[in-house]
PDB file of N, CA and C in Angstrom:
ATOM      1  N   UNK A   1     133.371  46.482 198.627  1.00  0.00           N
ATOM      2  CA  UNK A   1     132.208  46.928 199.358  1.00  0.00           C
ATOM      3  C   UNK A   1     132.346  48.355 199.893  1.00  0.00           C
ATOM      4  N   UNK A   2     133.179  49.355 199.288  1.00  0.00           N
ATOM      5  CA  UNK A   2     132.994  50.593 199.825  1.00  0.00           C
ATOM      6  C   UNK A   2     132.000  51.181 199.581  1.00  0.00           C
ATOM      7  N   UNK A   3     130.655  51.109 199.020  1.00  0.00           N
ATOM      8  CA  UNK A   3     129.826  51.979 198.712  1.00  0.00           C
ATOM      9  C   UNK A   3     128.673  51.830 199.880  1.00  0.00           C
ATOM     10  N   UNK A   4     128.753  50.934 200.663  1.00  0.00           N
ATOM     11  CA  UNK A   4     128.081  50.645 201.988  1.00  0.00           C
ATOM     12  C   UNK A   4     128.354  51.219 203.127  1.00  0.00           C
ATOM     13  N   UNK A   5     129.733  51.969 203.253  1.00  0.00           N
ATOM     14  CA  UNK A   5     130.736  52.273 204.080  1.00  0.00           C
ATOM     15  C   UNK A   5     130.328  53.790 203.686  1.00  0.00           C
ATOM     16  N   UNK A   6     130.516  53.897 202.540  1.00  0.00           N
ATOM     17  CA  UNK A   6     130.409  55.897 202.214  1.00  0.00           C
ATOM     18  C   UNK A   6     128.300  56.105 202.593  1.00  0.00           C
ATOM     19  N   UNK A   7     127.530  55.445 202.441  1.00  0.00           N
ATOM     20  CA  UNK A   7     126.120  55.771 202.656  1.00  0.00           C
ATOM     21  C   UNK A   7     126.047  56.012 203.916  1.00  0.00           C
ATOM     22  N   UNK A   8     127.205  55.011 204.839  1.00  0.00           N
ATOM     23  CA  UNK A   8     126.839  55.627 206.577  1.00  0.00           C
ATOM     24  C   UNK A   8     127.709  56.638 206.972  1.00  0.00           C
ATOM     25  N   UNK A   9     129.235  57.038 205.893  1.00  0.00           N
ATOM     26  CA  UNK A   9     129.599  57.663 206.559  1.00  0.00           C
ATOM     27  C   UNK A   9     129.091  59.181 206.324  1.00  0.00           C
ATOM     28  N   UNK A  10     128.358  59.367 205.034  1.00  0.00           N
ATOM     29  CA  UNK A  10     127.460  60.339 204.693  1.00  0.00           C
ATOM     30  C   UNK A  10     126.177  60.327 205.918  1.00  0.00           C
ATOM     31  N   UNK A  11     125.500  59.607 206.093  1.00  0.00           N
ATOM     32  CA  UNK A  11     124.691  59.770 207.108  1.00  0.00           C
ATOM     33  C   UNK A  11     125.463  60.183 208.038  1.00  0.00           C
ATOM     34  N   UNK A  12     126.506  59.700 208.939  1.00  0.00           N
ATOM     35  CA  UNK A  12     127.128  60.703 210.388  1.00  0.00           C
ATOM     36  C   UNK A  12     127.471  61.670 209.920  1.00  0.00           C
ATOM     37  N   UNK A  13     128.028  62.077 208.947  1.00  0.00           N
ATOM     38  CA  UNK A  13     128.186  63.525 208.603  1.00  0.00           C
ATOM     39  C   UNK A  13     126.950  64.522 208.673  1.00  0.00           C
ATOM     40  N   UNK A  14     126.148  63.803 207.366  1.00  0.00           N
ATOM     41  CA  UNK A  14     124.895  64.756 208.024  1.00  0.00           C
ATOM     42  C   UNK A  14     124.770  65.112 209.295  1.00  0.00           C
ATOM     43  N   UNK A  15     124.121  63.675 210.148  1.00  0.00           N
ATOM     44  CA  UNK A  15     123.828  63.996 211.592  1.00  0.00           C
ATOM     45  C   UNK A  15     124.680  64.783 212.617  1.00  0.00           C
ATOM     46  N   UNK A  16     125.732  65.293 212.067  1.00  0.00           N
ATOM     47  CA  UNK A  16     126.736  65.854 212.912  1.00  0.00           C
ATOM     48  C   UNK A  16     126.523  67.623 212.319  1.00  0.00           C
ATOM     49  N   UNK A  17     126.372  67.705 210.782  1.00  0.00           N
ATOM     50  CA  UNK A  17     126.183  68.994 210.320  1.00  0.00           C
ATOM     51  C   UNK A  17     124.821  69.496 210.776  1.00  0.00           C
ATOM     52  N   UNK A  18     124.039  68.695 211.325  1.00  0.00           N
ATOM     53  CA  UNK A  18     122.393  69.260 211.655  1.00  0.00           C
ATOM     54  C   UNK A  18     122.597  69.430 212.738  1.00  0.00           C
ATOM     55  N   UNK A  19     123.106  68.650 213.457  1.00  0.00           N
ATOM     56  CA  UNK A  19     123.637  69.140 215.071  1.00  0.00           C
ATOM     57  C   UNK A  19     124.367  70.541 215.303  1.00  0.00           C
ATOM     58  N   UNK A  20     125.334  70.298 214.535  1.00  0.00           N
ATOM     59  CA  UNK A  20     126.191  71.598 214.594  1.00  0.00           C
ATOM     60  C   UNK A  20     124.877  73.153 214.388  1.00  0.00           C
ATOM     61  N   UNK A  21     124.306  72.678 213.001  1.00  0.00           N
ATOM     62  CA  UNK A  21     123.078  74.370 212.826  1.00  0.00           C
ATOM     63  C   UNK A  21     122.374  74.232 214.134  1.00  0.00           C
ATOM     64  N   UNK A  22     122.014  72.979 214.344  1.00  0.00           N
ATOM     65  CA  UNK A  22     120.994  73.284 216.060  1.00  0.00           C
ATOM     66  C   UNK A  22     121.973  74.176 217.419  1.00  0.00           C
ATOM     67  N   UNK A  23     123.132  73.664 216.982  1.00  0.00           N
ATOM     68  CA  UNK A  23     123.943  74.320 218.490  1.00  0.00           C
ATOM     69  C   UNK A  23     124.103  75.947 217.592  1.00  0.00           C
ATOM     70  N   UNK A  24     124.169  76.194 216.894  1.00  0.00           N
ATOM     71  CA  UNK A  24     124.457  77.438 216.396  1.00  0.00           C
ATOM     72  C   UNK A  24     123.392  78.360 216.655  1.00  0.00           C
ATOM     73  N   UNK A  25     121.977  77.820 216.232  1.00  0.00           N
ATOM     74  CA  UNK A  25     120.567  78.191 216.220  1.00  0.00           C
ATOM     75  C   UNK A  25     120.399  78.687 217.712  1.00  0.00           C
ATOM     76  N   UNK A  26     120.846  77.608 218.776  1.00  0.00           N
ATOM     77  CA  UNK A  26     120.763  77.540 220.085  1.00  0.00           C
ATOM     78  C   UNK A  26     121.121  78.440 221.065  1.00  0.00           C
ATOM     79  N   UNK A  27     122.466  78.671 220.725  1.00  0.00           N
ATOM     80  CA  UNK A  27     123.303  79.920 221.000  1.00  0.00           C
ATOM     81  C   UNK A  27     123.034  81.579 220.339  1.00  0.00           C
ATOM     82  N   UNK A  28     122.589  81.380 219.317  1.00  0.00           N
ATOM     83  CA  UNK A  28     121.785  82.863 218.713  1.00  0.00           C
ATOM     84  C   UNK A  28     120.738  83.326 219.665  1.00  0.00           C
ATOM     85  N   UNK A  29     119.912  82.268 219.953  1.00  0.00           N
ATOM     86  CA  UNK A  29     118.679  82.196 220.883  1.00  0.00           C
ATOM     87  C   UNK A  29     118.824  82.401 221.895  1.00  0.00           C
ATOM     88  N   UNK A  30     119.963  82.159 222.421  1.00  0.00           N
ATOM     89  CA  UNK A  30     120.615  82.157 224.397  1.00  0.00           C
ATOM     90  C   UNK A  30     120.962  83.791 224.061  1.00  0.00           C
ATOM     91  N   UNK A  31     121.667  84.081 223.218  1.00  0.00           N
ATOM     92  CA  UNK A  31     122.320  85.483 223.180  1.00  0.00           C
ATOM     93  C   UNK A  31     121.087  86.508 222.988  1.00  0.00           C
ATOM     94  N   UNK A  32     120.178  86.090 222.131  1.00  0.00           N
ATOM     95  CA  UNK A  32     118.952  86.724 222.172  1.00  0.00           C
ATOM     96  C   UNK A  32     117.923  87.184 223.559  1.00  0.00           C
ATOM     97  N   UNK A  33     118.104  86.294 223.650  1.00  0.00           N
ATOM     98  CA  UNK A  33     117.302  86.191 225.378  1.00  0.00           C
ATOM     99  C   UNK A  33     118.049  86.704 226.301  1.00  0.00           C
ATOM    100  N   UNK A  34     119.146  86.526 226.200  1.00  0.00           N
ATOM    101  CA  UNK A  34     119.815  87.479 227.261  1.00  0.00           C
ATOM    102  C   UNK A  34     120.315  88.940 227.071  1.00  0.00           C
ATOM    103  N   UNK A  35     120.292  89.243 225.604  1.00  0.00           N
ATOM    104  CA  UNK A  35     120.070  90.552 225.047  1.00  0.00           C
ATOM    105  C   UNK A  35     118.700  91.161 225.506  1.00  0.00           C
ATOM    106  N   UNK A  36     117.523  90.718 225.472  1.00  0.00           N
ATOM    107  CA  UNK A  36     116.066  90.876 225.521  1.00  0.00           C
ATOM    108  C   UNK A  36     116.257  91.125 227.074  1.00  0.00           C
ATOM    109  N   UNK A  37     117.224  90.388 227.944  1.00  0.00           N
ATOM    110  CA  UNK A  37     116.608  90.813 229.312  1.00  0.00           C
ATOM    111  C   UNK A  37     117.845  91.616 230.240  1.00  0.00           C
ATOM    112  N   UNK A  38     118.469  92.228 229.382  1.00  0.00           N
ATOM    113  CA  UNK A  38     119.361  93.344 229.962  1.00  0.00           C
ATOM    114  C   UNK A  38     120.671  92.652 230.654  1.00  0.00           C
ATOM    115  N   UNK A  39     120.652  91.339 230.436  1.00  0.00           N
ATOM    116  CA  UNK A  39     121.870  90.694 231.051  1.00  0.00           C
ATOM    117  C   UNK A  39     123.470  90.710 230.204  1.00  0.00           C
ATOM    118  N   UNK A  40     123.567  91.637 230.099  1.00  0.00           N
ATOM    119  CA  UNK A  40     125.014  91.902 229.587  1.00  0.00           C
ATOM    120  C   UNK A  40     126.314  91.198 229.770  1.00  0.00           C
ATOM    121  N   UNK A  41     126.246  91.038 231.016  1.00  0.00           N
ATOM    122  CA  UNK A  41     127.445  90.348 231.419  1.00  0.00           C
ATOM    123  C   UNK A  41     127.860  88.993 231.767  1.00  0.00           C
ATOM    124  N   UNK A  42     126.514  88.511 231.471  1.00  0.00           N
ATOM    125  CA  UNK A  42     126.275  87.413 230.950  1.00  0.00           C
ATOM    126  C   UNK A  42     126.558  86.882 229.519  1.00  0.00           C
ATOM    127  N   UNK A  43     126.129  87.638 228.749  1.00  0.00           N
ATOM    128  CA  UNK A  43     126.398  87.740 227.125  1.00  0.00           C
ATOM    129  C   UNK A  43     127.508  87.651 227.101  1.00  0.00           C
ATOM    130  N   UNK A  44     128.164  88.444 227.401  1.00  0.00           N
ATOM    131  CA  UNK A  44     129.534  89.368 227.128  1.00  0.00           C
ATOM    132  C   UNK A  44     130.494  87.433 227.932  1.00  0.00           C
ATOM    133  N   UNK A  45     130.242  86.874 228.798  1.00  0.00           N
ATOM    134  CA  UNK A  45     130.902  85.369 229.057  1.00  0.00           C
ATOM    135  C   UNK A  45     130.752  84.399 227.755  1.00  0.00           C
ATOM    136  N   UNK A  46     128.897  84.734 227.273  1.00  0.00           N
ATOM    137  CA  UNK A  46     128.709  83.796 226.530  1.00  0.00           C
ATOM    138  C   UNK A  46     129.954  84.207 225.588  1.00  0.00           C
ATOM    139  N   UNK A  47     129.925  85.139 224.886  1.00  0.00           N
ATOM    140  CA  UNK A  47     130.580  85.919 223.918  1.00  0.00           C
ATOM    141  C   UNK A  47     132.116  85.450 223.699  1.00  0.00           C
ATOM    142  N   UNK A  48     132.619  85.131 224.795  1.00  0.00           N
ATOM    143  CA  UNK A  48     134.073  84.931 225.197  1.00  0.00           C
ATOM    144  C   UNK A  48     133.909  83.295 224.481  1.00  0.00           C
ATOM    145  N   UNK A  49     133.062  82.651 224.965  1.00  0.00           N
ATOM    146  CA  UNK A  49     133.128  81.429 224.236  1.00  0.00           C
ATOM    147  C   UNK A  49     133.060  81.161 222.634  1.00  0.00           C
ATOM    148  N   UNK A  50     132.015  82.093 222.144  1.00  0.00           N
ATOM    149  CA  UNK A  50     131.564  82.331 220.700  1.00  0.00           C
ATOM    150  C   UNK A  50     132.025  83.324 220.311  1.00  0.00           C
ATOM    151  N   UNK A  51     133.388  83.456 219.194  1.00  0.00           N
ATOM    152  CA  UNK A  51     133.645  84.569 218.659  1.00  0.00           C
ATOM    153  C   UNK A  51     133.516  84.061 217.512  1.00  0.00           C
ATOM    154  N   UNK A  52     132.445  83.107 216.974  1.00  0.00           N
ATOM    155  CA  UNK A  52     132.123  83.886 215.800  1.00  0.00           C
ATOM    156  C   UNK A  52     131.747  84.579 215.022  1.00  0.00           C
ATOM    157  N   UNK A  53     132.059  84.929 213.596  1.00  0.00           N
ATOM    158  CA  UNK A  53     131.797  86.518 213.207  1.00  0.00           C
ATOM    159  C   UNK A  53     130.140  86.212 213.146  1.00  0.00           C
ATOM    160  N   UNK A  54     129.552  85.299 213.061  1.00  0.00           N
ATOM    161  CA  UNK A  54     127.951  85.568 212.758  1.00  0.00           C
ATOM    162  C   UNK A  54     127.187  86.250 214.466  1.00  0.00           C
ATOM    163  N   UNK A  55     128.129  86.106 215.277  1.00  0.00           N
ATOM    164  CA  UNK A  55     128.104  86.932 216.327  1.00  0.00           C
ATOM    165  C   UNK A  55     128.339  88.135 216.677  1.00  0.00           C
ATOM    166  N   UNK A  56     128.959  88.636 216.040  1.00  0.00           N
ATOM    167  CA  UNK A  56     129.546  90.117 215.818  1.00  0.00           C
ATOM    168  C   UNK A  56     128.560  91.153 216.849  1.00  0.00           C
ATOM    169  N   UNK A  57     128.002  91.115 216.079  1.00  0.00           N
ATOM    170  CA  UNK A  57     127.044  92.543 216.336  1.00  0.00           C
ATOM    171  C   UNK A  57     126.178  92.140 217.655  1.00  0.00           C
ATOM    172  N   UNK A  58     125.887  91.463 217.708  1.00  0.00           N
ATOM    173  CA  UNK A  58     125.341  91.039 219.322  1.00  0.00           C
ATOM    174  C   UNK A  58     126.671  90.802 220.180  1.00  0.00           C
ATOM    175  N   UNK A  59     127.787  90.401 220.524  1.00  0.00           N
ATOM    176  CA  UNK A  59     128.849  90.732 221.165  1.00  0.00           C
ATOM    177  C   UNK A  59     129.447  91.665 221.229  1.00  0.00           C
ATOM    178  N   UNK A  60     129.376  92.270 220.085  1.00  0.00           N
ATOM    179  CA  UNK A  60     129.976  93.722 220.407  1.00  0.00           C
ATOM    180  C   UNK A  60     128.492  94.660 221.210  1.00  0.00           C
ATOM    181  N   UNK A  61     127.671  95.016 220.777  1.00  0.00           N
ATOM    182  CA  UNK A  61     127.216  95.208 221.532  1.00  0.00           C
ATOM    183  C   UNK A  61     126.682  94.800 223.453  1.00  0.00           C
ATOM    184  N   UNK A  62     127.121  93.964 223.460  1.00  0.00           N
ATOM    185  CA  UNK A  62     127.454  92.869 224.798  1.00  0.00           C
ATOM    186  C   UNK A  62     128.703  93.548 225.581  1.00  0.00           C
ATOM    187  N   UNK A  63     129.778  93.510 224.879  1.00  0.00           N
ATOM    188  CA  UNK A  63     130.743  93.957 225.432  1.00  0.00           C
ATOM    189  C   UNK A  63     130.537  95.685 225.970  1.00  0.00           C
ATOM    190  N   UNK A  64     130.189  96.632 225.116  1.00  0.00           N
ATOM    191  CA  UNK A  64     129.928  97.776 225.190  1.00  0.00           C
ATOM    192  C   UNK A  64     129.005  97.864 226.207  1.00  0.00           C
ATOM    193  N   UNK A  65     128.051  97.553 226.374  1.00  0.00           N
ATOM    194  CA  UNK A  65     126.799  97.527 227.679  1.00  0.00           C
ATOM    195  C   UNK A  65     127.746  96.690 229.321  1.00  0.00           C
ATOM    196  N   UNK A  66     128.691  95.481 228.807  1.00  0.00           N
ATOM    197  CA  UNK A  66     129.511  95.039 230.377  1.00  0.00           C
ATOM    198  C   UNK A  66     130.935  96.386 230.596  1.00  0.00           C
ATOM    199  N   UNK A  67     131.035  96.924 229.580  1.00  0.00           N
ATOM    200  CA  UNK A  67     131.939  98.371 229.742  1.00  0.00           C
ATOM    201  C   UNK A  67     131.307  99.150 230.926  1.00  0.00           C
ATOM    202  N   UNK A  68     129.795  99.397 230.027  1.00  0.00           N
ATOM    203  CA  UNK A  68     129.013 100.669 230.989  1.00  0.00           C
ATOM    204  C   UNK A  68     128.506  99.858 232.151  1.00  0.00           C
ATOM    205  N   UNK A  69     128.348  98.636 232.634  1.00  0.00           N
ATOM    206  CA  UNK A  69     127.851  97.998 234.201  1.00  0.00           C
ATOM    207  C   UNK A  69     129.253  98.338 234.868  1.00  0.00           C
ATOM    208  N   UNK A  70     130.460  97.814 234.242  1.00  0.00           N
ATOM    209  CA  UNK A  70     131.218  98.012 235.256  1.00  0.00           C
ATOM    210  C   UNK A  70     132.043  99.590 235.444  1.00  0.00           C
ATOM    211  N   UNK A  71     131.591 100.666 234.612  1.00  0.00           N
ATOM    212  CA  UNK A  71     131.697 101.813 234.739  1.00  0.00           C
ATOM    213  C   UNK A  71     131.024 101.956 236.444  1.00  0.00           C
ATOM    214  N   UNK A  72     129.705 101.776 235.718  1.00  0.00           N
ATOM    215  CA  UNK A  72     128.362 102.271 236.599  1.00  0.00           C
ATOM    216  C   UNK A  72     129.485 101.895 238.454  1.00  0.00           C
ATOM    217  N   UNK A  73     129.189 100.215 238.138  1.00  0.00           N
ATOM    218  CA  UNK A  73     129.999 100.117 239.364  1.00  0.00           C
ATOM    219  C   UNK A  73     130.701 101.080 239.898  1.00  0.00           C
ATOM    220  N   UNK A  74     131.842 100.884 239.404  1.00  0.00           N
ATOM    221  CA  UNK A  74     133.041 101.878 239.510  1.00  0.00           C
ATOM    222  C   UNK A  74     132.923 103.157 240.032  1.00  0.00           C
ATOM    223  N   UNK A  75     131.512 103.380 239.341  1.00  0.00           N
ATOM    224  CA  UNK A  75     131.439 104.986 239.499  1.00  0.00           C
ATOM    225  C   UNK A  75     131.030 105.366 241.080  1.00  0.00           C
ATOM    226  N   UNK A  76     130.196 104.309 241.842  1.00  0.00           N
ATOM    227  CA  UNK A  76     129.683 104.270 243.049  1.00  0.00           C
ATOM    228  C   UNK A  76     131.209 104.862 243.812  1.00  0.00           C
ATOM    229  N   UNK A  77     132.556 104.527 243.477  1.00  0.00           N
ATOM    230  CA  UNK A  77     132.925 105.053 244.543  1.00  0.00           C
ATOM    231  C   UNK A  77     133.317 106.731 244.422  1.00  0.00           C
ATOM    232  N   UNK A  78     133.537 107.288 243.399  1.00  0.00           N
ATOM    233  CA  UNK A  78     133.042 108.697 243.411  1.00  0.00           C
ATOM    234  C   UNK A  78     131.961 109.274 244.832  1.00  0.00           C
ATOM    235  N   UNK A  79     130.853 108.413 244.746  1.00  0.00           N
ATOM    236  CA  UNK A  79     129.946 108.762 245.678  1.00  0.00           C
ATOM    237  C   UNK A  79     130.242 108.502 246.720  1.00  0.00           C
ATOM    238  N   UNK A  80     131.018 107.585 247.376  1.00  0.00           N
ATOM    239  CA  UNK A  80     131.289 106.907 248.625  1.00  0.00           C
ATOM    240  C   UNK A  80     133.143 106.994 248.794  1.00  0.00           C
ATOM    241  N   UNK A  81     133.610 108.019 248.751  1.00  0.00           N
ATOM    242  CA  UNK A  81     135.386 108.283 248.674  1.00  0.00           C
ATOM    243  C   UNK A  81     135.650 107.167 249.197  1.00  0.00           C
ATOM    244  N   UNK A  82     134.959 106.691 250.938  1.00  0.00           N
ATOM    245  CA  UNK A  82     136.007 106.685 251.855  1.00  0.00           C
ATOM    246  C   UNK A  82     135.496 105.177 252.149  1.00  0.00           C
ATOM    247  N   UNK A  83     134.767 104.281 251.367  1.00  0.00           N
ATOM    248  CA  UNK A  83     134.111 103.265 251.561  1.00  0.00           C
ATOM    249  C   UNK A  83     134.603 102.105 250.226  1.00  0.00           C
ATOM    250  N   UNK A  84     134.596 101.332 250.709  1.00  0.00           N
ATOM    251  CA  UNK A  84     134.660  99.812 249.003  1.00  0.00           C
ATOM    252  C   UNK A  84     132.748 100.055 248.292  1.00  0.00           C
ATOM    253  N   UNK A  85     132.997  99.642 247.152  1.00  0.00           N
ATOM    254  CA  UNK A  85     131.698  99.291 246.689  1.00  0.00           C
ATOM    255  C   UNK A  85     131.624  97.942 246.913  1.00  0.00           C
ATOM    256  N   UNK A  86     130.362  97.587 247.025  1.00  0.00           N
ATOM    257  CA  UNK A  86     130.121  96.448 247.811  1.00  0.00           C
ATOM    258  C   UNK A  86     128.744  95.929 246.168  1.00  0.00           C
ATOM    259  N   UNK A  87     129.415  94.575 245.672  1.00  0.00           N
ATOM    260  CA  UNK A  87     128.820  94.251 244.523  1.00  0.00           C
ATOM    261  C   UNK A  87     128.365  92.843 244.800  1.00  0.00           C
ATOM    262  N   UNK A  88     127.227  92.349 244.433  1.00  0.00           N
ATOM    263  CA  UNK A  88     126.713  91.470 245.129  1.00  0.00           C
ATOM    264  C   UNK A  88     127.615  90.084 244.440  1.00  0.00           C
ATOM    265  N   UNK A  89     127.342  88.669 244.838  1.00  0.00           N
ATOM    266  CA  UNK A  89     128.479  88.060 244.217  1.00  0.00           C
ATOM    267  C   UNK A  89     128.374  87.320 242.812  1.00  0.00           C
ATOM    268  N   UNK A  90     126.927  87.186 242.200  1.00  0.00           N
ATOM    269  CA  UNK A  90     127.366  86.914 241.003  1.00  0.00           C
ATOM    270  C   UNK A  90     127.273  87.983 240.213  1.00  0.00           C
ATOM    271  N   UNK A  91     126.995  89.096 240.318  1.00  0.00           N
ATOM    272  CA  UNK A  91     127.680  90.489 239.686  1.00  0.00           C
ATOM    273  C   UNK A  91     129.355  90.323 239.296  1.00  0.00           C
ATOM    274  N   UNK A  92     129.873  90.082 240.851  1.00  0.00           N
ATOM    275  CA  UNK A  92     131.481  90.272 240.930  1.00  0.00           C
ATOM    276  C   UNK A  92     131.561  88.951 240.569  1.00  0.00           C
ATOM    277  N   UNK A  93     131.563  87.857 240.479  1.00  0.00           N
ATOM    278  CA  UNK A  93     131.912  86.863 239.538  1.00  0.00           C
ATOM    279  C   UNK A  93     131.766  86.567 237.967  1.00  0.00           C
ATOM    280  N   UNK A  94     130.912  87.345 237.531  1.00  0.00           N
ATOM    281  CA  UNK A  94     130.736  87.618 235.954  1.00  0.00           C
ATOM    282  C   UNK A  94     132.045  88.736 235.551  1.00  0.00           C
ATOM    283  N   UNK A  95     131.916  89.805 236.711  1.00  0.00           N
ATOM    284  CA  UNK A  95     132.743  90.650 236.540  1.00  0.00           C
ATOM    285  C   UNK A  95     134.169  90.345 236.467  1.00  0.00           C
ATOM    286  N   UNK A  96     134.646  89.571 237.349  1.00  0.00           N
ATOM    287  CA  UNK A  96     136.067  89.165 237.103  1.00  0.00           C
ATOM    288  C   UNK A  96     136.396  87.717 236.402  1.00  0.00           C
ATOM    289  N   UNK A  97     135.094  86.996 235.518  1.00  0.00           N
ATOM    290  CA  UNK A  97     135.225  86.392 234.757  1.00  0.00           C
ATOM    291  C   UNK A  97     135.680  87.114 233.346  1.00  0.00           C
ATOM    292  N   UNK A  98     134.478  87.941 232.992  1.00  0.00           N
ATOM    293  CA  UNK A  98     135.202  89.173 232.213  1.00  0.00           C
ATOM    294  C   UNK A  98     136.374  89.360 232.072  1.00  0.00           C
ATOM    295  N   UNK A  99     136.802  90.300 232.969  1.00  0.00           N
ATOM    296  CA  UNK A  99     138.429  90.998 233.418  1.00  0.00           C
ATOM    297  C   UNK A  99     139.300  89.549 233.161  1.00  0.00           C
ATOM    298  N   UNK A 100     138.901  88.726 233.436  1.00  0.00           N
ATOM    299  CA  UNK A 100     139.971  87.608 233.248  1.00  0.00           C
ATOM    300  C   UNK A 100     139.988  87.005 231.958  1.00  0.00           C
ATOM    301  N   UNK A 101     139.305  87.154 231.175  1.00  0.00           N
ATOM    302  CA  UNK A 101     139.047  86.721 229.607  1.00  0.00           C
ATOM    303  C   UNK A 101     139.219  87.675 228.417  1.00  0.00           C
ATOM    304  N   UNK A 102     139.208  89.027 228.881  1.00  0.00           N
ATOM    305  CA  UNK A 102     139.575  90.008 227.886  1.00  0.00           C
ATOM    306  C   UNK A 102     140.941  90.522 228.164  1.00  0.00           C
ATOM    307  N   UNK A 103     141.599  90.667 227.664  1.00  0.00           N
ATOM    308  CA  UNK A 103     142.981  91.457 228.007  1.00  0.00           C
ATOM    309  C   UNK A 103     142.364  93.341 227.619  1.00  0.00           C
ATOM    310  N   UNK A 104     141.937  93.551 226.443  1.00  0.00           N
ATOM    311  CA  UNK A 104     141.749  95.055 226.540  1.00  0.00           C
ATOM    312  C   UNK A 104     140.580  95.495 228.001  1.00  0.00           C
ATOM    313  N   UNK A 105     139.952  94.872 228.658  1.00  0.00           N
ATOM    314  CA  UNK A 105     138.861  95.255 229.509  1.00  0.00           C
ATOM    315  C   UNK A 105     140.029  95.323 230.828  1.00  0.00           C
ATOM    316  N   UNK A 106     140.563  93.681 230.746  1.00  0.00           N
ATOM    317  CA  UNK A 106     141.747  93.532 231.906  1.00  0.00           C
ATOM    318  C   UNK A 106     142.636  94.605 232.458  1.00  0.00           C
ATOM    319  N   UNK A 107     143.064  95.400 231.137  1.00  0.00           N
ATOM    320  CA  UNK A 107     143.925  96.500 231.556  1.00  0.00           C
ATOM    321  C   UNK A 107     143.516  98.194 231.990  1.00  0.00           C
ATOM    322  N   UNK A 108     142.184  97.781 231.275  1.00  0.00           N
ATOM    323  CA  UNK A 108     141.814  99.144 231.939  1.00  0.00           C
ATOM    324  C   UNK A 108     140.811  98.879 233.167  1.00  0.00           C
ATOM    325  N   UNK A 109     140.088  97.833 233.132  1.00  0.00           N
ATOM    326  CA  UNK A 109     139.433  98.130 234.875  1.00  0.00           C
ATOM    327  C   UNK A 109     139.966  96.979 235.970  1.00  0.00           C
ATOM    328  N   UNK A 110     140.760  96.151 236.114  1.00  0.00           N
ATOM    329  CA  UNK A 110     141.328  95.475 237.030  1.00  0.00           C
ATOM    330  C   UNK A 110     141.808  96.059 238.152  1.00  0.00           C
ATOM    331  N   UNK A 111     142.799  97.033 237.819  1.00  0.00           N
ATOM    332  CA  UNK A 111     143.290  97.875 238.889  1.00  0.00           C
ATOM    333  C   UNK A 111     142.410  98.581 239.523  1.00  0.00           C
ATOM    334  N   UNK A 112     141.452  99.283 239.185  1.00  0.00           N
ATOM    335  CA  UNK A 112     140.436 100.043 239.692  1.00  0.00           C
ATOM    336  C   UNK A 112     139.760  98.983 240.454  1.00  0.00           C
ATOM    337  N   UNK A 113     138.606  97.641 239.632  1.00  0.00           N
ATOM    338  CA  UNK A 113     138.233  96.783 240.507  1.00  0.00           C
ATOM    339  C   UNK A 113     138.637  96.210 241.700  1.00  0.00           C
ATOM    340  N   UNK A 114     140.484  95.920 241.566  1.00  0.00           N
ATOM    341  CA  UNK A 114     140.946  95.548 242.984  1.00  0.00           C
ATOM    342  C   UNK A 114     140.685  96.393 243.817  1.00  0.00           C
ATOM    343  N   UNK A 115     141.266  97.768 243.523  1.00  0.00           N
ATOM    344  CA  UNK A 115     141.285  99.160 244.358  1.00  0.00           C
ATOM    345  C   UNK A 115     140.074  99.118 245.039  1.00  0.00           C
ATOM    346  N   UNK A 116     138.638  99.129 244.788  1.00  0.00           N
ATOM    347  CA  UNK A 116     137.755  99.593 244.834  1.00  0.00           C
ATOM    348  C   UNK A 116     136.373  98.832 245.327  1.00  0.00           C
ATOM    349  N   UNK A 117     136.251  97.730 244.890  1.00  0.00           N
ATOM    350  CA  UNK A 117     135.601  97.057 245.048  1.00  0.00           C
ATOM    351  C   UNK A 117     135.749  95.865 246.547  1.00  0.00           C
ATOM    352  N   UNK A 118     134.602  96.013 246.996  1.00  0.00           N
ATOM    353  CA  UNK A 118     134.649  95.410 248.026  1.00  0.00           C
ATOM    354  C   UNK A 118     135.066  93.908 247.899  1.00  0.00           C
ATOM    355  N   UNK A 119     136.055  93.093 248.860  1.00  0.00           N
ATOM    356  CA  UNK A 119     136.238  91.701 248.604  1.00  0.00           C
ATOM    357  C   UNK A 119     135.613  90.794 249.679  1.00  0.00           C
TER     358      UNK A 119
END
């Protein structure tokens, strides 16, 4: 009686491969929308979860735009020598979700963020 056994286990397969394109579909769409509404550093978390290559080009661009927010940051204390920048808190929690998930971002703005940023 194996041929009763392979018709269902072909059916869960399917149902698991259609699931899988819906979560894929799903996540293009989340990255989309949050591309569309300037949320970078948001992306740039999603991104950390999804490295796959059909992601590429929307994460890299993700990453490059959470570069220039936490420049921007950064840059506030230029303007303010003698003061912390003061970043509101889910700014600074995306932000050192970031810093804590990339090692190349980690090493170049961590030290500055501790330095600098208000706690």
């Amino acid at each position: 009686m194996p041929f009763p056994h392979r018709s269902i286990l072909f059916a869960v397969l399917s149902l698991l491969a259609l699931t899988l394109c819906d979560c894929k579909g799903d996540i293009l769409n989340k990255m989309l929308q949050l591309k569309k509404e300037g949320k970078y550093l948001e992306l740039a978390l999603l991104c950390n979860e999804h490295k796959e290559t059909e992601y590429k080009e929307i994460c890299d661009l993700a990453w490059q735009e959470a570069e220039r927010n936490i420049d921007k940051i950064l840059s506030q204390q230029a303007d303010l020598p003698f003061l912390r920048v003061s970043v509101d808190a889910k700014t600074k929690k995306q932000v050192e979700d970031i810093l804590a998930q990339n090692p190349q971002l980690k090493e170049r703005y961590l030290p500055l963020w501790k330095k600098f940023v208000q706690q």
